[in-house]
Protein backbone atom coordinates (compact mmCIF):
# COMPACT_ATOMS: atom_id res chain seq x y z
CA UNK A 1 29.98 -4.81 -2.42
CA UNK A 2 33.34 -6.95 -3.85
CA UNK A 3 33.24 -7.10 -7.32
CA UNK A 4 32.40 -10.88 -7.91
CA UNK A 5 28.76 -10.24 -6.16
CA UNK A 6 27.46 -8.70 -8.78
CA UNK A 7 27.82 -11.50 -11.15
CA UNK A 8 27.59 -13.97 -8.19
CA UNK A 9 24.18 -12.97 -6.84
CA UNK A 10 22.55 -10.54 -9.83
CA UNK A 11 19.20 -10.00 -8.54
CA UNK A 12 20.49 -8.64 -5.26
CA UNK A 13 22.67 -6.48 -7.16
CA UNK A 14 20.22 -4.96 -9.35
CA UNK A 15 17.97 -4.62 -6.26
CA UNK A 16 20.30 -2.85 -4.20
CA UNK A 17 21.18 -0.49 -7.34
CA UNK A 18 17.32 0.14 -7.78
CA UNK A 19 17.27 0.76 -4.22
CA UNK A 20 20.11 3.49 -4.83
CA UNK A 21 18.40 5.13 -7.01
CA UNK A 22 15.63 5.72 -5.11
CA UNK A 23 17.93 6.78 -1.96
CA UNK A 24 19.53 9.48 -3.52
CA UNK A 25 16.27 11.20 -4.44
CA UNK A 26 14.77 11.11 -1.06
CA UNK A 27 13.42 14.54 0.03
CA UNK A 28 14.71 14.35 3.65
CA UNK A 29 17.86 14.54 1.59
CA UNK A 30 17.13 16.97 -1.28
CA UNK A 31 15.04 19.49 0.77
CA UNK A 32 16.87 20.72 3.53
CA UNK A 33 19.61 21.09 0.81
CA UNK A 34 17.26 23.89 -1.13
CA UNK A 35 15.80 25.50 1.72
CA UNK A 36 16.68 28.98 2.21
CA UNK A 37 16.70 30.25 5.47
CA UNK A 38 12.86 30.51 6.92
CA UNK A 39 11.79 33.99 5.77
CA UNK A 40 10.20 36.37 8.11
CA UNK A 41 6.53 36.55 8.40
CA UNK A 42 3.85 34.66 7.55
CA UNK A 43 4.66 31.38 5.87
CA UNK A 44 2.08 29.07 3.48
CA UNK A 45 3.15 25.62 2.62
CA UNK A 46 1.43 23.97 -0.36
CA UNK A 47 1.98 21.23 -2.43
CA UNK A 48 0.92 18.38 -4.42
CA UNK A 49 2.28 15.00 -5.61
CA UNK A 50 3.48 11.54 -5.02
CA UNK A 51 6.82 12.98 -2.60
CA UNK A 52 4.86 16.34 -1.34
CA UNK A 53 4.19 14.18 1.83
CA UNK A 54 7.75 13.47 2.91
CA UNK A 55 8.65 16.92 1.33
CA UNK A 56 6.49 18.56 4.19
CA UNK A 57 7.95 16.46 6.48
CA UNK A 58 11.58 18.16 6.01
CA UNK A 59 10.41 20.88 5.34
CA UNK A 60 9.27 21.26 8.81
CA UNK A 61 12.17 18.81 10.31
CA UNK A 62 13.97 22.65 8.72
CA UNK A 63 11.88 24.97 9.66
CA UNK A 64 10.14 24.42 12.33
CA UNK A 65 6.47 24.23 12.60
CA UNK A 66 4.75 25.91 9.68
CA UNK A 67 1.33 26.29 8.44
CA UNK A 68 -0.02 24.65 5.49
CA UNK A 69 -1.78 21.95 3.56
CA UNK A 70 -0.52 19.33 0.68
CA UNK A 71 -2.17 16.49 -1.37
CA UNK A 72 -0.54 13.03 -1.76
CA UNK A 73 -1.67 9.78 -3.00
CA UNK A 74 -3.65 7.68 -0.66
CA UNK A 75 -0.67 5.52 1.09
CA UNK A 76 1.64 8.35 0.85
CA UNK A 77 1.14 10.33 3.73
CA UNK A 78 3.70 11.17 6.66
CA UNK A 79 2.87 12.05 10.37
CA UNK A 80 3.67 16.15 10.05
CA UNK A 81 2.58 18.60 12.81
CA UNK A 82 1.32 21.24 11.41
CA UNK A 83 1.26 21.01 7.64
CA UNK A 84 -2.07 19.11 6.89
CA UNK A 85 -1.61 16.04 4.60
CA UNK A 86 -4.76 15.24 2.22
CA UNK A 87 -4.82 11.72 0.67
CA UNK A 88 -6.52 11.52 -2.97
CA UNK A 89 -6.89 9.69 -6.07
CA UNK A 90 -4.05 9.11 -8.30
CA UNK A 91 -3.31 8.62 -11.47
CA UNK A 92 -7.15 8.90 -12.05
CA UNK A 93 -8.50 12.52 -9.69
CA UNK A 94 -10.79 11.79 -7.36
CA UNK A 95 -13.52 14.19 -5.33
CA UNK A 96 -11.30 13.87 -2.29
CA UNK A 97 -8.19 15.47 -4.48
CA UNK A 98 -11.20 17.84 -5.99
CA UNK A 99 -11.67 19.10 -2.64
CA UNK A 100 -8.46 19.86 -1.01
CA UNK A 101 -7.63 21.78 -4.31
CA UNK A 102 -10.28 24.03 -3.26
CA UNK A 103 -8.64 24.54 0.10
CA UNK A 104 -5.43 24.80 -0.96
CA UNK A 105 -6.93 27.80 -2.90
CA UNK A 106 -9.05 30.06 -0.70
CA UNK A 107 -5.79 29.65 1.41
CA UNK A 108 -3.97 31.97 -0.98
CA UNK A 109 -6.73 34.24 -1.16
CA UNK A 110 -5.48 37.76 0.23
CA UNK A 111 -1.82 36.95 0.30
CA UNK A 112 0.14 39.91 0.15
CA UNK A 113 3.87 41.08 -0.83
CA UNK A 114 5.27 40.00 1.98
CA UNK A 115 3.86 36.49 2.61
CA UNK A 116 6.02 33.46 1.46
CA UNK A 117 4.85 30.42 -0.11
CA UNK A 118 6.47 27.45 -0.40
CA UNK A 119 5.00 25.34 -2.95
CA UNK A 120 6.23 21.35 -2.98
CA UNK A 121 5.88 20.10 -6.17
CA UNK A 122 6.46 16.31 -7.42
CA UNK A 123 4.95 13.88 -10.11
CA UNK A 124 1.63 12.80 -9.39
CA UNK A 125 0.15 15.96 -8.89
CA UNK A 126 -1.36 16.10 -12.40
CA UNK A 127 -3.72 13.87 -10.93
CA UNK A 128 -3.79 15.24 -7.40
CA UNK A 129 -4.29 18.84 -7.66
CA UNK A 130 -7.82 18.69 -9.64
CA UNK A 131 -10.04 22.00 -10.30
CA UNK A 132 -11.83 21.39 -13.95
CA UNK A 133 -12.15 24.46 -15.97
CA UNK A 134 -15.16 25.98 -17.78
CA UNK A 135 -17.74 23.63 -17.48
CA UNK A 136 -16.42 20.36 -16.99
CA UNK A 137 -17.29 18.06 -14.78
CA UNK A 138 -15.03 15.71 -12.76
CA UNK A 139 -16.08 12.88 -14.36
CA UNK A 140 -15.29 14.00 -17.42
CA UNK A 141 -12.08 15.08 -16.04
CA UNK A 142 -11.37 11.36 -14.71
CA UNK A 143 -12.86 9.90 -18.27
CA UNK A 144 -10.45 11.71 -20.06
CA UNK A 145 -7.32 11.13 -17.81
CA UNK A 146 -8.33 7.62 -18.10
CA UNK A 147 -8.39 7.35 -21.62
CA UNK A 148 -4.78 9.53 -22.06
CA UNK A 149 -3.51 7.07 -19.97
CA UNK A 150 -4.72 4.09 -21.90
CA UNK A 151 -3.40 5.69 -25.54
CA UNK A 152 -0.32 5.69 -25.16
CA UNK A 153 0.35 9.30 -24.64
CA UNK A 154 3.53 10.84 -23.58
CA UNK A 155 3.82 12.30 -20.15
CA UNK A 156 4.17 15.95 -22.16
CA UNK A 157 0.89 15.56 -24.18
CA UNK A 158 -0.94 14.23 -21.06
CA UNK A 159 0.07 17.55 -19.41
CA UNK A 160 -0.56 19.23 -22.50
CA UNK A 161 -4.42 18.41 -21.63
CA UNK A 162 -4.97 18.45 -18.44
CA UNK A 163 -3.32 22.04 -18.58
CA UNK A 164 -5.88 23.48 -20.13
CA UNK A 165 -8.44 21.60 -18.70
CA UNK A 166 -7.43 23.17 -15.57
CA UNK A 167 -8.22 25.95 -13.26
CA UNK A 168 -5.04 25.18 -11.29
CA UNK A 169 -2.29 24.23 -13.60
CA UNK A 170 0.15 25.87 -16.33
CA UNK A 171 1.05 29.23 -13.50
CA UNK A 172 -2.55 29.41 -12.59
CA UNK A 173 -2.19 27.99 -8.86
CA UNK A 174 0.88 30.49 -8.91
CA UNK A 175 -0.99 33.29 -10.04
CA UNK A 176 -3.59 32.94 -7.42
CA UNK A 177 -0.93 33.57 -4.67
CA UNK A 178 0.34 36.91 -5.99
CA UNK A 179 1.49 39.27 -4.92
CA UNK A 180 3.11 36.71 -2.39
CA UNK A 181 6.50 35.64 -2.75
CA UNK A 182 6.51 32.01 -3.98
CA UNK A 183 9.27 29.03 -3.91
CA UNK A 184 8.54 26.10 -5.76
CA UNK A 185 10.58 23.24 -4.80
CA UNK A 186 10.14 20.18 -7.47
CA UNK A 187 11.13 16.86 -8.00
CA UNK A 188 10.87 15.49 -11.11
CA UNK A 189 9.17 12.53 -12.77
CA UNK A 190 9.63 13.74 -16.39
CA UNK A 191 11.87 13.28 -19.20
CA UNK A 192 14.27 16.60 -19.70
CA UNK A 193 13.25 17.70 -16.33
CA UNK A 194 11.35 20.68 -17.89
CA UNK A 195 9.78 22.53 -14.70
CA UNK A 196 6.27 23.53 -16.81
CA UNK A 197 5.67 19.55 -17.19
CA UNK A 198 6.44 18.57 -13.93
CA UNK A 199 2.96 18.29 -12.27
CA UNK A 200 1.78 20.10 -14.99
CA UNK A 201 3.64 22.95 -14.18
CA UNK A 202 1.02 24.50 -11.56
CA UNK A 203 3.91 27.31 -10.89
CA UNK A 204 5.40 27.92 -14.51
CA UNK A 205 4.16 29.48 -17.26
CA UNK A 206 3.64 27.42 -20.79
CA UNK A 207 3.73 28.34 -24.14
CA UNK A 208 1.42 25.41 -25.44
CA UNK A 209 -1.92 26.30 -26.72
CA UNK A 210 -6.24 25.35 -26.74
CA UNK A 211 -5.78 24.03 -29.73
CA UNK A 212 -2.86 21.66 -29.16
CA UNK A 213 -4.41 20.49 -26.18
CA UNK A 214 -7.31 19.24 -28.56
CA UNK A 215 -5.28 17.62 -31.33
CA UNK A 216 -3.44 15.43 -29.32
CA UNK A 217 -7.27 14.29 -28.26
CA UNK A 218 -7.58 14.08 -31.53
CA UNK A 219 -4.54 11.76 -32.24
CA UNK A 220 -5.20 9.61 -29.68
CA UNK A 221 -8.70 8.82 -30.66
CA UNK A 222 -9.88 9.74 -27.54
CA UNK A 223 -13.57 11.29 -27.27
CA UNK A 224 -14.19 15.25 -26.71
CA UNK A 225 -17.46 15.60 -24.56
CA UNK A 226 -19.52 19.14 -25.27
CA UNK A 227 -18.56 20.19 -22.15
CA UNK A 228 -14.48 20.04 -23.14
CA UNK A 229 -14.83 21.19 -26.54
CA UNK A 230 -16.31 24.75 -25.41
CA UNK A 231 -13.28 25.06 -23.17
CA UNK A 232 -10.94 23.88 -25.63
CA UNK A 233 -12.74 26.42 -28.26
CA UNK A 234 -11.61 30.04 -26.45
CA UNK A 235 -8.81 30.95 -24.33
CA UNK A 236 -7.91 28.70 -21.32
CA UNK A 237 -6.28 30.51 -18.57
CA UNK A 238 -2.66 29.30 -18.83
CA UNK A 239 -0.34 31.52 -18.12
CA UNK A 240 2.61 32.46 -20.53
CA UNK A 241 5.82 32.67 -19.58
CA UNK A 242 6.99 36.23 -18.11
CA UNK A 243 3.38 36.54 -17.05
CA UNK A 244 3.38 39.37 -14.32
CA UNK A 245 1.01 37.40 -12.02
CA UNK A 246 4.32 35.10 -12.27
CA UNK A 247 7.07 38.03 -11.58
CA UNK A 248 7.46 36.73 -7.61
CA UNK A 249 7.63 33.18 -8.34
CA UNK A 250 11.18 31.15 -8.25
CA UNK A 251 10.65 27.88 -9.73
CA UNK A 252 13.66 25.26 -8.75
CA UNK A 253 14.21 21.59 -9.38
CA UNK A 254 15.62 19.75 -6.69
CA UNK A 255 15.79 16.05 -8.00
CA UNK A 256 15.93 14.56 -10.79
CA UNK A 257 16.36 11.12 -12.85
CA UNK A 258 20.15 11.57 -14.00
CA UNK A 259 21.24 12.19 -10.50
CA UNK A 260 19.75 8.80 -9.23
CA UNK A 261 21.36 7.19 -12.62
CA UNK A 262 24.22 8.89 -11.36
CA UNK A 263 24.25 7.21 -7.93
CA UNK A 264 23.54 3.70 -9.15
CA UNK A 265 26.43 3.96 -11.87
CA UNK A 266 28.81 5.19 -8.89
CA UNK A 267 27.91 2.04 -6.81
CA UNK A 268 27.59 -0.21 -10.00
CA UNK A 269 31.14 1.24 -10.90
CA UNK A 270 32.19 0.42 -7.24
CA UNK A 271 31.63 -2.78 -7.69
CA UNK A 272 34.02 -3.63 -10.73
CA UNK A 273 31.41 -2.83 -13.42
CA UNK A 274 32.09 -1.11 -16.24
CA UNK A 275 28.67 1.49 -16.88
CA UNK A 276 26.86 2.79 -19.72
CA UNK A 277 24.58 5.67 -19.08
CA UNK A 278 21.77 4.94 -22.02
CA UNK A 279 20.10 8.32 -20.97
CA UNK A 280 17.77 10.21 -18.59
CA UNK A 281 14.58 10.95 -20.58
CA UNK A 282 14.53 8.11 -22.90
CA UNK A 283 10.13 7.80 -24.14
CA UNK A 284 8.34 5.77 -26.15
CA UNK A 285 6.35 2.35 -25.64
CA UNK A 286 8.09 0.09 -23.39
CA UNK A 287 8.06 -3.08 -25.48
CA UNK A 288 9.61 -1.47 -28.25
CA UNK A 289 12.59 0.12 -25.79
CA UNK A 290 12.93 -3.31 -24.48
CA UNK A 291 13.24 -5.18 -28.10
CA UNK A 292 15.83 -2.33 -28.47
CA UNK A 293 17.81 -2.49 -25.09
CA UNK A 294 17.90 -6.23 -25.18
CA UNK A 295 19.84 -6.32 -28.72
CA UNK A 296 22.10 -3.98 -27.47
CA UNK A 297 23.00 -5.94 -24.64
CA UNK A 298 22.81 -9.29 -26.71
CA UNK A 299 26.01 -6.92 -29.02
CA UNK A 300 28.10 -6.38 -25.94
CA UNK A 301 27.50 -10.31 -24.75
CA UNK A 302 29.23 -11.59 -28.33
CA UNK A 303 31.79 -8.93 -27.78
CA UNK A 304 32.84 -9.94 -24.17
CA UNK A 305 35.36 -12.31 -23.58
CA UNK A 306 36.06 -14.21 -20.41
CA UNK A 307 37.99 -12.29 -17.32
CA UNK A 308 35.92 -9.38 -18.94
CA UNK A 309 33.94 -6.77 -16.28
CA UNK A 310 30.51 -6.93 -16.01
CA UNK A 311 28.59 -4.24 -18.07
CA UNK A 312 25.78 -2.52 -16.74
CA UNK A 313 23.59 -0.74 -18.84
CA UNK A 314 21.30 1.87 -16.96
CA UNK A 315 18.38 4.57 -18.26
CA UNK A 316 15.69 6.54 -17.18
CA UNK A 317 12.39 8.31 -18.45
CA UNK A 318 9.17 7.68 -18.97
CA UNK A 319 8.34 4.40 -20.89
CA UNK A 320 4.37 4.20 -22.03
CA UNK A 321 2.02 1.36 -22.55
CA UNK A 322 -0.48 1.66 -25.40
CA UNK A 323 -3.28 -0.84 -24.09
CA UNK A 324 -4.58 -3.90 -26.38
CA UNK A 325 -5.82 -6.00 -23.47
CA UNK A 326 -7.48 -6.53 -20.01
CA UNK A 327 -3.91 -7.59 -18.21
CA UNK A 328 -2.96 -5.85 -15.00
CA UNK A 329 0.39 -4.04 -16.33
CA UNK A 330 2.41 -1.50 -16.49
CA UNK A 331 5.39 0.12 -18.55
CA UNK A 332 8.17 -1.00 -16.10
CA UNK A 333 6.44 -4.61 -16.16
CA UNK A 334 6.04 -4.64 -19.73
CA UNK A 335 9.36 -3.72 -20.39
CA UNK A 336 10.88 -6.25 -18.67
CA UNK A 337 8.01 -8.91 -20.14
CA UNK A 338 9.19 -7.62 -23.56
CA UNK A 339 12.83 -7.51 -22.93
CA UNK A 340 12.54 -10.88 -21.54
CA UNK A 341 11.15 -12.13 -24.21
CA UNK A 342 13.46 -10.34 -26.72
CA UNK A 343 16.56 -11.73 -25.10
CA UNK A 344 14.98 -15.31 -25.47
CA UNK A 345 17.30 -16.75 -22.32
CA UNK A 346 20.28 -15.09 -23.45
CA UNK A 347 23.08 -16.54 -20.73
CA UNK A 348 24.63 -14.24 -18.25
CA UNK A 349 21.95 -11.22 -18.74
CA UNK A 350 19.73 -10.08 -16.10
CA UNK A 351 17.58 -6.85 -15.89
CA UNK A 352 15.89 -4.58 -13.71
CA UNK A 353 12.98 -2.75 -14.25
CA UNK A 354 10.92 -0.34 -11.76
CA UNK A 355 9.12 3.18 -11.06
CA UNK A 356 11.20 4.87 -8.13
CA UNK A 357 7.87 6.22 -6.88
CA UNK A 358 6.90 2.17 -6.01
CA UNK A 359 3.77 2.21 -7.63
CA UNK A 360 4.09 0.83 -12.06
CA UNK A 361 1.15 2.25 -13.63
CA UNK A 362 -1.84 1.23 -11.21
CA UNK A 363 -0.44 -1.88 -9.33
CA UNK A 364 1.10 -1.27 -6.21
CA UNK A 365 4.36 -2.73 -7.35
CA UNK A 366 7.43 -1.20 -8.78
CA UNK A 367 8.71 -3.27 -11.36
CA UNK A 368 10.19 -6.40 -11.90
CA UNK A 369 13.10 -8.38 -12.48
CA UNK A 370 14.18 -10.46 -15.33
CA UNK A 371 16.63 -13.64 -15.53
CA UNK A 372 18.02 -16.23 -18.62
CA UNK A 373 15.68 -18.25 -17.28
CA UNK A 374 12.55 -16.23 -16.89
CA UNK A 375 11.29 -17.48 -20.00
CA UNK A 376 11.69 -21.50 -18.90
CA UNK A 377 10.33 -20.97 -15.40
CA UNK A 378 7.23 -19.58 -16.70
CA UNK A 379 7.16 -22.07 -19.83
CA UNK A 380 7.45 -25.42 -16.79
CA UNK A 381 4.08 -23.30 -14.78
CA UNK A 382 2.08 -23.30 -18.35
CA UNK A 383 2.18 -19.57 -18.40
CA UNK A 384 2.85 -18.24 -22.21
CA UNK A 385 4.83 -14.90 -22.27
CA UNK A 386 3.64 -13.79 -25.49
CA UNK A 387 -0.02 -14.34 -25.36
CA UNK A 388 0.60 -12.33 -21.54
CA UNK A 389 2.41 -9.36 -23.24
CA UNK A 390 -0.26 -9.14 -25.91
CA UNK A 391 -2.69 -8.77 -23.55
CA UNK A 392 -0.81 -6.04 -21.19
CA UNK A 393 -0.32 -8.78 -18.35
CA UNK A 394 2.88 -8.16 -17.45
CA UNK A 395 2.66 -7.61 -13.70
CA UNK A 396 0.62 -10.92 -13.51
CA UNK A 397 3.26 -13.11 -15.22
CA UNK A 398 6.18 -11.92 -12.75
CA UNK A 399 3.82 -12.53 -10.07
CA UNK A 400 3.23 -16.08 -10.87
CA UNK A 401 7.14 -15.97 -11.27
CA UNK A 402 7.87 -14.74 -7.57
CA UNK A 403 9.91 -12.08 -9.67
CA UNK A 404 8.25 -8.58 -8.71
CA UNK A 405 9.92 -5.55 -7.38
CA UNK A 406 7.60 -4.61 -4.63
CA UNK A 407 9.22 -1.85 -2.55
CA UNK A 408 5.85 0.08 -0.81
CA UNK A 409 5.52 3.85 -1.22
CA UNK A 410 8.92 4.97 -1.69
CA UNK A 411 7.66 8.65 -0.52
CA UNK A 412 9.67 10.28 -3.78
CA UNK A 413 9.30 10.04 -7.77
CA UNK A 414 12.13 10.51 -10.30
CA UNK A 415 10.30 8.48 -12.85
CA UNK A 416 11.20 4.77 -14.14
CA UNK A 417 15.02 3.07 -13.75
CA UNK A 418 16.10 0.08 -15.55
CA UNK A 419 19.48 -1.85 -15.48
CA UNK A 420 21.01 -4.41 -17.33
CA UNK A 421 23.73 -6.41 -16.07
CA UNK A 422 25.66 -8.41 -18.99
CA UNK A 423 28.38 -11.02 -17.25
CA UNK A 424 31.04 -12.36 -19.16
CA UNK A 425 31.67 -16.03 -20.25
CA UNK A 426 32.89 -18.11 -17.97
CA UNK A 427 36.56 -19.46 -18.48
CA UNK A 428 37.19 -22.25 -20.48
């Protein structure tokens, strides 16, 4: 792209480095790369999460036809020959998710020391691999992964829970296979790529506790049926780290957010910008990281002067939405609502905004994008931006704008982007 387009025609710019992004983390890519040669034997493929679907898929464009059985998110799925795909519910579990767990499970009963699994592991599978421990039912399950979802929570202490709420998760799917050899091939959706959060670490031992689980319940205000209070009370079955049920497992992240940053900034740099990398794992509740994003670009604006290269400003992580209102939003939508609103048609700044998974909290879009004149074109169809954010709208108000990022599954998840682009004055 010659340098002068990305000034010249910004949302195609920020599109195409959104689009990037997403490229660079696409498993027929990342895959092959980390496949060791296909060991002798027999060989179990399992997996769960947004990407596990296209991970089969090269994992069998590799290796040949290979038995097995993952769980994706209904939409996700790929035409594979012999690894079964399983649509489910996602981000709230659903019986259909409930079920193939069990499958996936009496499928590693009787494994022995030298049978292989190959477990493909992406965000989304929180929700996707679903086996409630102690008592619980899987509507309490779903109430409570609804209301973590509405509080605000970090990705960390939603994990946290549904851990040890779990039969499956923190090394317990893991310790099921043993003695089998296991690879774990993830791609992550969370901030510092830490392998026991990813998914909820269903391969990887965790240090966290019963009674953390509980007080970020607690914290959040959210309610703690009989039911998850006795499991909550005792040991869950969580695995520590260095747990021998855990000795044959190799645990290995394949893709992750700052190598997509990475690949936008390269293309972004390509095309005469000058790039800030804001971070990888950046948290916290979008509106507030868009008041603060949007005065930093509004600093470098006032500090540019004309003949000046573009400025891009790119991040990554996992923004949250704590939710006040009925709106149909979600944090890459609100961000940009916010940020939109805190820039307040500041000239020559446009932003980007999406989840590289396609999907922004439970709309089936990814984002959206904002312009210096968002605020006016919105103002002329009678729609107030403020009264929309307040009531977690976001998606809505970019709809009515024409302004939505709407890309379809992208098959992979490396968590939110968002780019700034900050022109310079014009001459004279």
């Amino acid at each position: 792209m010659p340098p002068s387009e990305a000034t010249e025609d910004p949302d195609r710019f920020l599109r195409e480095l959104f689009a990037r992004a997403v490229e660079r983390a696409d498993p027929m890519l990342c895959v092959p790369a980390a496949l060791p040669q296909k060991p002798p034997g027999r060989v179990l493929v399992i997996g769960a999460g947004k990407a596990s679907a296209r991970m089969a898929e090269a994992v069998e464009q590799s290796w040949g036809d290979v038995e097995g059985l993952v769980i994706t998110r209904y939409g996700h799925a790929r035409p594979t020959r012999k690894i079964e795909i399983v649509e489910a519910g996602h981000p709230v579990p659903d019986p259909a998710g409930s079920a193939a767990t069990a499958r996936i499970l009496s499928r590693l009963k009787g494994l022995g020391p030298d049978d292989f699994v190959l477990a493909l592991i992406s965000g989304g599978g929180s929700a996707l691999l679903v086996q409630p421990g102690g008592d619980i039912t899987l509507e309490q399950k779903q109430a409570i992964n609804s209301a973590l979802l509405a509080s605000g929570a970090t990705i960390s202490e939603m994990n946290t829970v549904r851990k040890h709420l779990s039969r499956v998760k923190g090394g317990q799917l893991a310790a099921m296979a043993h003695p089998a050899r296991m690879l774990a091939l993830m791609i992550s959706d969370v901030p510092g790529d830490d392998p026991a959060i990813i998914a909820s670490g269903p391969t990887v031992g965790d240090r966290s506790t019963p009674a953390q689980a509980r007080a970020i319940l607690e914290e959040r205000g959210i309610e703690i049926p009989a039911a998850v209070a006795a499991v909550l009370a005792g040991a869950t079955g969580v695995l520590p780290p260095g747990a021998a049920q855990l000795s044959n497992v190799v645990n290995r992240v394949i893709a992750a957010p700052a190598q997509s940053l990475q690949a936008a900034a390269e293309m972004a740099t390509g095309a005469g910008c000058r790039v800030e990398i804001l971070g990888d794992a950046i948290e916290g509740e979008a509106r507030q990281l868009a008041q603060a994003q949007a005065a930093m670009a509004m600093k470098i604006a006032d500090d540019m002067a004309p003949g000046d290269r573009p400025v891009v400003l790119l991040s990554g992580g996992e923004c949250t939405v704590t939710r006040h209102g009925d709106g149909v939003g979600g944090p890459n939508a609100e961000f940009c609502l916010a940020l939109a609103l805190a820039l307040n048609a500041a000239p020559g700044i446009h932003a980007i905004a999406g989840d590289t998974d396609g999907v922004d909290g439970a709309a089936e879009v990814a984002g959206a994008i904002v312009r210096p004149d968002t605020l006016r074109r919105a103002a002329r169809l009678g729609i107030d931006a403020g009264k929309m954010l307040g009531r977690n709208d976001a998606h809505s108000f970019f709809a009515a704008l024409g302004d939505q990022v709407v890309t379809g599954p992208t098959l992979t998840n490396v968590n939110d982007f968002r780019a700034i682009l900050i022109a310079p004055p014009a001459e004279g």
